[in-house]
Protein backbone atom coordinates (compact mmCIF):
# COMPACT_ATOMS: atom_id res chain seq x y z
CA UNK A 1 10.55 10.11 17.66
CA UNK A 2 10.32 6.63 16.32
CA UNK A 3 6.39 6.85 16.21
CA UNK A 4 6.28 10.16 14.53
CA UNK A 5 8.61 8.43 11.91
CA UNK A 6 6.05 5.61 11.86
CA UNK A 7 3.37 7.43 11.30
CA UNK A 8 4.57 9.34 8.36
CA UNK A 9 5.50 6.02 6.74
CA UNK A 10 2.35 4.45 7.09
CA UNK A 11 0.99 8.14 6.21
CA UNK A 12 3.03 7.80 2.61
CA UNK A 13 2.07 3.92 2.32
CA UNK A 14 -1.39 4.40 2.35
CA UNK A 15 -1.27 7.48 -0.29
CA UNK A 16 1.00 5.37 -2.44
CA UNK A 17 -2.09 2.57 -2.03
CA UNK A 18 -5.07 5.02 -2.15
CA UNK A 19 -3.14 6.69 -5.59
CA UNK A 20 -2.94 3.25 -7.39
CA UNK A 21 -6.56 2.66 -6.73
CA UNK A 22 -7.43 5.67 -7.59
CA UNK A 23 -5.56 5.49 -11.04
CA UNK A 24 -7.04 2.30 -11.67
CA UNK A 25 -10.31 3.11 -10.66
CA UNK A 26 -10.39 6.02 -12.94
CA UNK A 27 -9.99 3.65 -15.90
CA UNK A 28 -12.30 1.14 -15.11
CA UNK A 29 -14.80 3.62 -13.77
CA UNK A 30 -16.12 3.89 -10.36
CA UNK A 31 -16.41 0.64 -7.66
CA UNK A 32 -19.99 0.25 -6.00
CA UNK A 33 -21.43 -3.12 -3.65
CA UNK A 34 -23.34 -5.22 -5.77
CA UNK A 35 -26.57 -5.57 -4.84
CA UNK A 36 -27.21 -8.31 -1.94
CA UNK A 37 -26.74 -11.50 -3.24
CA UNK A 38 -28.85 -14.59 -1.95
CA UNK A 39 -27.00 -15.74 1.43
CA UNK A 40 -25.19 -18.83 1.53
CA UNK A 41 -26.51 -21.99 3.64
CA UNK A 42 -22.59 -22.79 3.73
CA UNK A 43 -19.34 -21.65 3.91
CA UNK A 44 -15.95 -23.11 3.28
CA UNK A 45 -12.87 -21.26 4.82
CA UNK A 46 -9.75 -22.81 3.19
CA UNK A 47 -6.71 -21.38 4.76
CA UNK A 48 -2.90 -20.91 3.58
CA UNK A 49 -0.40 -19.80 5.61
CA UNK A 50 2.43 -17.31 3.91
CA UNK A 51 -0.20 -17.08 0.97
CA UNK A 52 1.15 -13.91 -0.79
CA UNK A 53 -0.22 -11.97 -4.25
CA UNK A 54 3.01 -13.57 -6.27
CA UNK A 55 1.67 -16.81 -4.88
CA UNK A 56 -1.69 -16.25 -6.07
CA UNK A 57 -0.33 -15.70 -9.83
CA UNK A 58 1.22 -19.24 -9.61
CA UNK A 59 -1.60 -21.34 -8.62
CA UNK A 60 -4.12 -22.38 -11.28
CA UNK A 61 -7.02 -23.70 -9.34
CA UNK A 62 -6.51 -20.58 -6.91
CA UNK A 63 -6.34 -17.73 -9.93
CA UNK A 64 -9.22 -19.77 -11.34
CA UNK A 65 -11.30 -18.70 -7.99
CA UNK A 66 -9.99 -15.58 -7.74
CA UNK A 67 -11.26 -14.98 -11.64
CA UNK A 68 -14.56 -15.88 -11.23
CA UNK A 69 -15.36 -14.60 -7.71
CA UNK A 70 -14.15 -11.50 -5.49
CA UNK A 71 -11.34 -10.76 -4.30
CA UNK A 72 -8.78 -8.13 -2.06
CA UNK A 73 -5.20 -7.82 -0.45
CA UNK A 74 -5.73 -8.03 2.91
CA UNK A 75 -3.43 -6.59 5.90
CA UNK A 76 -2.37 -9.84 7.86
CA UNK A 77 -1.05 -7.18 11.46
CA UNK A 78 -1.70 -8.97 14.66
CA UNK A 79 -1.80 -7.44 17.83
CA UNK A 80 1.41 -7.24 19.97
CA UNK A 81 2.96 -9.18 22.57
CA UNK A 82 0.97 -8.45 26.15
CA UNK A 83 2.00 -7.30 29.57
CA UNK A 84 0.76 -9.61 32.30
CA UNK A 85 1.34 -9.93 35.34
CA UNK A 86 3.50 -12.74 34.73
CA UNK A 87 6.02 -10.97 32.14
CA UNK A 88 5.75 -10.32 28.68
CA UNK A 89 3.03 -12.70 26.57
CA UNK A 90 5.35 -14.85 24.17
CA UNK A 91 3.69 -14.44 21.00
CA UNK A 92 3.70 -16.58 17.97
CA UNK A 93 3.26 -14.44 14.74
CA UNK A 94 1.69 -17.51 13.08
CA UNK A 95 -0.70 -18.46 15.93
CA UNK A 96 -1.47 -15.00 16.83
CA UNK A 97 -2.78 -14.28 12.90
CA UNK A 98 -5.37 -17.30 13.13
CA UNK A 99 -6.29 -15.59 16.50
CA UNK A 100 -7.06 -12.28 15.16
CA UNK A 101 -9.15 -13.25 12.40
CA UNK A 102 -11.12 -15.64 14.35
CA UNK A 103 -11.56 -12.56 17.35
CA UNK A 104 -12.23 -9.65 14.99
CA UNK A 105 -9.43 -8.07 16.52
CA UNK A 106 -5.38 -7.51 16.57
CA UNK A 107 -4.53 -10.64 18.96
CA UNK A 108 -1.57 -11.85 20.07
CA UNK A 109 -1.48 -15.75 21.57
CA UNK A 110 1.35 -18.01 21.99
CA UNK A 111 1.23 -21.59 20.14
CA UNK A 112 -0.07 -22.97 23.31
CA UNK A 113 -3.34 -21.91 21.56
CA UNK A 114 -2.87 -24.85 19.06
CA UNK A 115 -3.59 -27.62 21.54
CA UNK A 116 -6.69 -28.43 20.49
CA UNK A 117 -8.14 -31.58 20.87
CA UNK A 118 -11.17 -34.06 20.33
CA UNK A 119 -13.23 -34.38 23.61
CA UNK A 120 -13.54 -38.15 22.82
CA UNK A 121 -9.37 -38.20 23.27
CA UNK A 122 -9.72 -39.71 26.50
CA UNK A 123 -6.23 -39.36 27.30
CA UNK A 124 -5.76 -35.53 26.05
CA UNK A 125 -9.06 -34.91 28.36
CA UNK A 126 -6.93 -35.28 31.46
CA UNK A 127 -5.54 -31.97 30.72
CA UNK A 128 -8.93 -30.09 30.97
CA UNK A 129 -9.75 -31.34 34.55
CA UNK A 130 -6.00 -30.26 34.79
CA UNK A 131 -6.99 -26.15 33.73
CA UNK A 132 -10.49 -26.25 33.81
CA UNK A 133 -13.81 -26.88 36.03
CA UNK A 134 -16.49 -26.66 33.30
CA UNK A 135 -17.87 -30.43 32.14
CA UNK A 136 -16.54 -31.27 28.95
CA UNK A 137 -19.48 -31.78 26.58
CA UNK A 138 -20.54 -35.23 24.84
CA UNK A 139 -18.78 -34.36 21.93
CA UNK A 140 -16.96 -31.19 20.04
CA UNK A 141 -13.35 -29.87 20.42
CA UNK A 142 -12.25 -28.54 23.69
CA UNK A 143 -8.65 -26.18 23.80
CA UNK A 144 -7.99 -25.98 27.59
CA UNK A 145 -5.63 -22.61 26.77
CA UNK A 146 -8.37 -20.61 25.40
CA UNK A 147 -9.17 -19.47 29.15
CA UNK A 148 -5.78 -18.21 29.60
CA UNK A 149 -5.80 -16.51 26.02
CA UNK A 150 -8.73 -14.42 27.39
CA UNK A 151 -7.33 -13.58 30.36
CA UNK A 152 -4.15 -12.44 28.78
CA UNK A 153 -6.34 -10.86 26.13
CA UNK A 154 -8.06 -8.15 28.02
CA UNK A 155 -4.87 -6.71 29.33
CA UNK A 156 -4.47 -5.27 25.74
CA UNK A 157 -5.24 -1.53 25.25
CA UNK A 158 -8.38 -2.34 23.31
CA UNK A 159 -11.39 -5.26 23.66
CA UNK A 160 -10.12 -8.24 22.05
CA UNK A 161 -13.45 -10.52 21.57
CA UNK A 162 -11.87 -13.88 21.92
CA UNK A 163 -14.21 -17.11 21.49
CA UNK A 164 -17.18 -14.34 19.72
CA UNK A 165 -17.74 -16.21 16.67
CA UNK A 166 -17.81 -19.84 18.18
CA UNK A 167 -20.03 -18.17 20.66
CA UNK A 168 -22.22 -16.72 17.88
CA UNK A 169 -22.10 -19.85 15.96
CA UNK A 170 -22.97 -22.02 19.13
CA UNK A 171 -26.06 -19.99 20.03
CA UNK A 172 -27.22 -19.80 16.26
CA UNK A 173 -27.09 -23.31 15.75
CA UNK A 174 -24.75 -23.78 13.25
CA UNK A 175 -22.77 -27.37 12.93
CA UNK A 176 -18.98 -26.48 12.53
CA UNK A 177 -16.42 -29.17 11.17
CA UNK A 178 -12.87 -28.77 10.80
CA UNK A 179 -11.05 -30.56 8.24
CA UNK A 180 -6.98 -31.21 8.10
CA UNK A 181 -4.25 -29.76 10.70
CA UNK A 182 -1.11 -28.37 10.75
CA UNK A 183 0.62 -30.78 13.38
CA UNK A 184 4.14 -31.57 13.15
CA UNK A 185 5.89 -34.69 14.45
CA UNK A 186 6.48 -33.04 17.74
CA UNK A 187 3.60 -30.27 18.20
CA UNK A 188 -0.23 -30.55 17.89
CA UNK A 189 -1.15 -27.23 15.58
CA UNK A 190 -5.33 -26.67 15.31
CA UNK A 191 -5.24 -23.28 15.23
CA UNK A 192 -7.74 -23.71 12.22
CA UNK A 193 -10.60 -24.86 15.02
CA UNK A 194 -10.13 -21.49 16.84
CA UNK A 195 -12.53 -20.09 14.59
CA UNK A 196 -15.50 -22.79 16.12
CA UNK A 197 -13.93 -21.93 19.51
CA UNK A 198 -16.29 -20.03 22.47
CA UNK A 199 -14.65 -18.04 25.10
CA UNK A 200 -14.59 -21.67 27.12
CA UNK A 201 -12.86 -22.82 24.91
CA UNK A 202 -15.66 -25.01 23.90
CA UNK A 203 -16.82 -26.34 20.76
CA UNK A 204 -19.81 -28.61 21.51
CA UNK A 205 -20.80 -30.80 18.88
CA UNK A 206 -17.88 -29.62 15.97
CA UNK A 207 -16.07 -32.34 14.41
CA UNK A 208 -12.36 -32.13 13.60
CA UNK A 209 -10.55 -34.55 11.21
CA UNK A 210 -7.47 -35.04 9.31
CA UNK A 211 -3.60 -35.61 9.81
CA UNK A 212 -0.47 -36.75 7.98
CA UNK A 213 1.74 -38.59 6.26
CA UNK A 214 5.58 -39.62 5.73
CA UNK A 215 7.60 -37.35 3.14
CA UNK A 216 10.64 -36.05 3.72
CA UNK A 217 10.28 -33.80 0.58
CA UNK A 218 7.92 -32.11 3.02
CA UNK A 219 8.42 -29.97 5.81
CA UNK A 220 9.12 -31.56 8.67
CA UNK A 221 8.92 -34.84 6.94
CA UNK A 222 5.40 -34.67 6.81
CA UNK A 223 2.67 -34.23 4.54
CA UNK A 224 -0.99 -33.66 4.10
CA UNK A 225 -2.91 -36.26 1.98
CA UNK A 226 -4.71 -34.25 -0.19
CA UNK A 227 -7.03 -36.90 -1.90
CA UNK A 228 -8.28 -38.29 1.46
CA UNK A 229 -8.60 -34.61 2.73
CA UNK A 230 -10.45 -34.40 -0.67
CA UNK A 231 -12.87 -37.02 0.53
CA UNK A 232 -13.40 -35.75 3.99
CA UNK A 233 -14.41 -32.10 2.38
CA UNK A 234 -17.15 -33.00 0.64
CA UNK A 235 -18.23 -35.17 3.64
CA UNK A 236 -18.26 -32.46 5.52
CA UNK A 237 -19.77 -29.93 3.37
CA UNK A 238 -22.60 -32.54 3.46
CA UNK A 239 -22.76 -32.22 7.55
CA UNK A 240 -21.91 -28.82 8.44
CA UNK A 241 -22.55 -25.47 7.75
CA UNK A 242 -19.37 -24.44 8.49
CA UNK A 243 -16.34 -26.05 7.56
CA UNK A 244 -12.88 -24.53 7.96
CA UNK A 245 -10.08 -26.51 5.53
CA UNK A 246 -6.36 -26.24 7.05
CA UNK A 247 -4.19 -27.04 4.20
CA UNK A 248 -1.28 -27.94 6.76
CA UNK A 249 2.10 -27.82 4.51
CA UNK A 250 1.94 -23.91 3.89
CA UNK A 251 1.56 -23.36 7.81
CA UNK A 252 4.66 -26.20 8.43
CA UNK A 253 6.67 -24.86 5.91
CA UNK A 254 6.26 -21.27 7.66
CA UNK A 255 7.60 -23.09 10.88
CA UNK A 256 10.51 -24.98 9.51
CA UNK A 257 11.52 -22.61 6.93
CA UNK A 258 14.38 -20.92 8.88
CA UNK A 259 15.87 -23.70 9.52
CA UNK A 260 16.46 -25.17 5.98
CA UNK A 261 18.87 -24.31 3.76
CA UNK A 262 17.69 -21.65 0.99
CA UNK A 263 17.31 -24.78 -2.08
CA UNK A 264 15.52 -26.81 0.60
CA UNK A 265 12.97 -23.65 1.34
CA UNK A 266 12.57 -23.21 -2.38
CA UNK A 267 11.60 -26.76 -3.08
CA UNK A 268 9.40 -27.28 0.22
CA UNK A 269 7.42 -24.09 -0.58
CA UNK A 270 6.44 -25.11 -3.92
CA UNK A 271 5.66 -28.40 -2.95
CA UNK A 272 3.54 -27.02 -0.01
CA UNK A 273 1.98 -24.19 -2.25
CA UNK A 274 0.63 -26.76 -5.25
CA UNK A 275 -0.81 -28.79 -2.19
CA UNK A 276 -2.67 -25.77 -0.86
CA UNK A 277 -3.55 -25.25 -4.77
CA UNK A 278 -4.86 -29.00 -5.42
CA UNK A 279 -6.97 -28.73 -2.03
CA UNK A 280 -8.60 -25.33 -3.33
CA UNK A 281 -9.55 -27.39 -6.96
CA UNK A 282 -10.71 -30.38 -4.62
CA UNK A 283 -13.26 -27.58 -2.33
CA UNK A 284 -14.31 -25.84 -5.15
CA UNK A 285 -15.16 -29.24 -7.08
CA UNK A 286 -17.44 -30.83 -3.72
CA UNK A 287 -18.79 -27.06 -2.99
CA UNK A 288 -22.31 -26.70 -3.35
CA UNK A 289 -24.66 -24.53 -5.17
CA UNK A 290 -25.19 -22.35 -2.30
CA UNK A 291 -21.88 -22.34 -0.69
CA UNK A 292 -19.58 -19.74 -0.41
CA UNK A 293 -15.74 -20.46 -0.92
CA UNK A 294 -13.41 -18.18 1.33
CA UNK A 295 -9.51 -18.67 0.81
CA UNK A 296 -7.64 -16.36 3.00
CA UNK A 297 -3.89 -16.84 5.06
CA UNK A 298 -3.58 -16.09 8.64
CA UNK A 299 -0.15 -14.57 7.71
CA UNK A 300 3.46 -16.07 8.37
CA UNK A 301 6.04 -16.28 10.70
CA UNK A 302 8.38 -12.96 10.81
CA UNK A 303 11.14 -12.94 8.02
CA UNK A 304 14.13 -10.24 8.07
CA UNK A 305 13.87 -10.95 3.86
CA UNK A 306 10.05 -10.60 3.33
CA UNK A 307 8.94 -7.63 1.33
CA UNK A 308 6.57 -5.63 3.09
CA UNK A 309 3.64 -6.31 0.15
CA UNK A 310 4.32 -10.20 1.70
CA UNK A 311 2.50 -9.17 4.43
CA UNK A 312 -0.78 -8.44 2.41
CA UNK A 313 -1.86 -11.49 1.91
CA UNK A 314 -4.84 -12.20 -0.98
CA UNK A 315 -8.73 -12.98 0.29
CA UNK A 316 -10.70 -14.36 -2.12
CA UNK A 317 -14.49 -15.07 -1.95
CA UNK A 318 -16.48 -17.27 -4.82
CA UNK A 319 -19.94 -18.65 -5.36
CA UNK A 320 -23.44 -18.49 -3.73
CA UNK A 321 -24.20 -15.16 -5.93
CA UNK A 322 -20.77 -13.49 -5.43
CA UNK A 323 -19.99 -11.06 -8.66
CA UNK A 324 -15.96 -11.34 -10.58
CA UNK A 325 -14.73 -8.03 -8.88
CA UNK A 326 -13.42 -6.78 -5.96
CA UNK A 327 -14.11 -7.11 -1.81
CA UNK A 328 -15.09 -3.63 0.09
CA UNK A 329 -14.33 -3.18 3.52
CA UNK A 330 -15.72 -0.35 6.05
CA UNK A 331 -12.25 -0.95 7.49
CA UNK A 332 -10.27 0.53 5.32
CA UNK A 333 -12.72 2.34 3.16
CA UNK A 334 -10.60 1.32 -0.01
CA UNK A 335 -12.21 -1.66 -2.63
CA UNK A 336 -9.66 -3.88 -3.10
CA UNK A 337 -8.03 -3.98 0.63
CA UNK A 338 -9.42 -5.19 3.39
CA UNK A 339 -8.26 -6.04 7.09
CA UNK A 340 -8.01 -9.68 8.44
CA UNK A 341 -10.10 -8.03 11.55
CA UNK A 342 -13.05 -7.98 9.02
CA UNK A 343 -13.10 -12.15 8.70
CA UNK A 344 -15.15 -12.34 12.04
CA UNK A 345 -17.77 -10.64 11.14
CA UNK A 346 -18.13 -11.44 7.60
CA UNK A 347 -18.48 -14.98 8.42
CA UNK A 348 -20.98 -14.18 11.11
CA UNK A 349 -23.01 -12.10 8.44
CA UNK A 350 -22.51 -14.62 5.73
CA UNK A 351 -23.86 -17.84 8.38
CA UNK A 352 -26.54 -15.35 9.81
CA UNK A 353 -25.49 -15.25 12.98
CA UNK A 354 -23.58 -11.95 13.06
CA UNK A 355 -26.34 -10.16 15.16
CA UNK A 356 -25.13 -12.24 17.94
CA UNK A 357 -21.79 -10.74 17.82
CA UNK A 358 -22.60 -8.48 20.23
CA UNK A 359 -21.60 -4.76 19.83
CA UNK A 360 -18.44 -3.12 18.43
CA UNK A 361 -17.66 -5.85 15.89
CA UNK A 362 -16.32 -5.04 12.63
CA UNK A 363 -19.27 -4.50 9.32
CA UNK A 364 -19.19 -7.35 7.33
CA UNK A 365 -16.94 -7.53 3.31
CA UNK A 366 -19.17 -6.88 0.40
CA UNK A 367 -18.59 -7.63 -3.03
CA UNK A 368 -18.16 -5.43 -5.98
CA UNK A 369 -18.49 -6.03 -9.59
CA UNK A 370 -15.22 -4.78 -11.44
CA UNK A 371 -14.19 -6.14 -14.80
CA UNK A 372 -10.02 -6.24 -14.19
CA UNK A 373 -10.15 -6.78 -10.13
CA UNK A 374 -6.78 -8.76 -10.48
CA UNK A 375 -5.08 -5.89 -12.63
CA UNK A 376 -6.11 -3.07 -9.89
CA UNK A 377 -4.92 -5.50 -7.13
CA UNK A 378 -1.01 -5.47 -9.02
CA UNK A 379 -0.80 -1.88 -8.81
CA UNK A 380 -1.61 -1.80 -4.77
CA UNK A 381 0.68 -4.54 -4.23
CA UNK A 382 3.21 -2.31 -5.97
CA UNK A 383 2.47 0.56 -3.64
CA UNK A 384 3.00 -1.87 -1.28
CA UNK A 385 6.23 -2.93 -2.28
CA UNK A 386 7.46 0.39 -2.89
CA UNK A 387 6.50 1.64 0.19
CA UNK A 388 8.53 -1.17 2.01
CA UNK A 389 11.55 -0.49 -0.17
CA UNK A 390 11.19 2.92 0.42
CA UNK A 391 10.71 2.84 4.61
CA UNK A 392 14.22 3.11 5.92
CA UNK A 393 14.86 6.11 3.88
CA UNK A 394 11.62 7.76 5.17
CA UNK A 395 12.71 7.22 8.68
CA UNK A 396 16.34 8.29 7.90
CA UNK A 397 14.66 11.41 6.46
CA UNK A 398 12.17 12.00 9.94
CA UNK A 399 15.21 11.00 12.09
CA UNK A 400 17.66 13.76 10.56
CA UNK A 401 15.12 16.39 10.32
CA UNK A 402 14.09 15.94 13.99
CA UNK A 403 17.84 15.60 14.87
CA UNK A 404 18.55 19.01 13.09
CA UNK A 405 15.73 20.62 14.92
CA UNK A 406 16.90 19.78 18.42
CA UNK A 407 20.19 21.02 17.60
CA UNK A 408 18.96 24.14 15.70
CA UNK A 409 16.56 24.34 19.58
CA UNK A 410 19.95 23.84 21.52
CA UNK A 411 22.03 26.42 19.78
């Protein structure tokens, strides 16, 4: 019963969605891919945990981007917890969102995933010969979980690709540097380097840099320092032709926020959120001519008092040829929302290398010239939020009338 009730909200959500574009579209007139533009020789992937579309409205450099380039809500789901042999998977919503958009598929992984580390850390080393036979390479990033993540991976219900894109990237040639992290004073959290990840968990030649300092203003005490991580952007922009940028205080602030009092979580947010916003000026500023800018969130930790329009989190795609408008997805079949399960393979198709997927990935996001993209995107993030508002009625409404019909059937 719960499934039927389920599917007849998601069944209302996405008419609610489908009727705002619809409306919009009708004024603006109709939304077609712009023709192919020239492909980028680089791509920068910033990333912001907990980024939502109120966020977006608040961030100057970020509404900047999102002005002059293309952009979409995009559904942030991950895949669920897995049954293995062992018991239950013990997923982190966080982890498991940089996971799915790196596989091309609903993932779940725990935050064991995280530990990635330098191959030239010596001491963190010991723990591949520990899980691991495979050499560790000269240099690159090694995570000596990814194995297990694999494993655990193909007991879901569907193929979950894990390690695809570093593979793709690997055998295409194409130098991968990761820039900032999202440790805290206790935990190492690289998620961001899953995306240069193989199924070895493997990352031969990639560089990864960045850290943090003291501020207790920050979550966890901690912050990133933006100007340096400034500096080591445009270094690597120079290096690599892919470059993912981990803000770091968004993705701490999603793991501390339950724990701090509600002023606390109000201040820390905005701190972390004009952080994420003065990294975004700092990529766009070092990005060049033919680079492509990609700002997309991996999602957030679960939150009883999220909205469920929260959970759509903005993508936004600028430069290299990219037309102001909106982002199309053979996902969802709707311009203006896309999937995070697309972000595989349009990175593959944007770094040429998305032939090497292999088969059954997802078609890669195109672009769409629209002249009020931002204005369109409102309305479906009102569906959105209606829709959530709305749920527990729905089911209350499926529940009774199912409940009336099996006592109608026993009397």
């Amino acid at each position: 019963m719960n499934s039927v009730a389920q599917r007849f909200a998601r069944g209302l959500g996405g008419f609610l969605i489908a009727a705002a574009m619809l409306s919009q579209g009708a004024a603006a007139g109709p939304v077609r891919a712009a023709p192919n533009a020239p492909a980028p020789k680089r791509v920068a992937l910033v990333l912001i945990a907990g980024l939502t579309f109120d966020d977006l409205q608040q961030m100057p450099a970020l509404r900047d981007v999102a002005r002059k380039g293309s952009t979409a809500l995009m559904s942030t789901r991950t895949g669920r917890a897995i049954e293995t042999p062992f018991g239950e998977q013990v997923a982190d919503p966080l982890s498991s969102g940089y996971l799915t958009m790196a596989a091309g598929a609903r993932a779940s992984g725990g935050s064991e995933i995280a530990g990635v580390f330098s191959v030239q850390d010596r001491a963190r080393a010991q723990l591949w010969s520990a899980y691991q036979r495979d050499a560790l390479p000269e240099t690159g990033l090694a995570a000596p979980w990814m194995g297990a993540a694999a494993t655990q991976a193909r007991a879901a219900p569907y193929e979950v690709p894990i390690g695809a894109l570093g593979k793709a990237l690997r055998e295409g040639g194409i130098a991968c540097e990761i820039v900032g992290v999202a440790d805290t004073p206790d935990d190492v959290h690289r998620e961001a380097a899953l995306f240069a990840l193989g199924p070895d968990g493997l990352a031969p030649g990639a560089r990864m840099s960045g850290g943090f300092v003291r501020d207790e203003q920050y979550p966890f005490g901690v912050r990133t320092p933006v100007e340096e991580l400034g500096g080591s952007v445009r270094q690597a922009l120079a290096r690599a032709r892919f470059v993912v940028i981990e803000t770091g205080d968004a993705a701490r602030y999603e793991r501390c926020k339950t724990d701090a009092l509600p002023a606390a979580r109000t201040r820390m947010r905005k701190l972390a959120l004009d952080a994420a916003d003065a990294i975004v000026r700092e990529t766009e500023r070092a990005l060049p001519a033919d680079a492509l800018l990609v700002v997309t969130s991996p999602g957030q930790l679960s939150d009883p008092d999220a909205a469920g329009a929260d959970r759509l989190s903005p993508l936004i795609v600028y430069g290299a040829g990219t037309p102001a408008g909106l982002l199309i997805s053979a996902s969802t079949r709707r311009a203006g929302v896309v999937a995070n399960t697309d972000i595989s393979a349009s990175l593959a198709s944007w770094l040429g290398v998305l032939d090497r997927l292999g088969p059954g990935h997802a078609q890669a996001i195109e672009a769409a010239a629209h002249p009020e993209p931002l204005a369109l995107l409102k309305d479906v993030h009102s569906a959105a939020a209606y829709q959530d508002r709305t749920q527990p009625a729905i089911y209350a409404l499926v529940y009774g009338a199912c409940a009336f019909i099996l006592f109608a059937c026993v009397m």
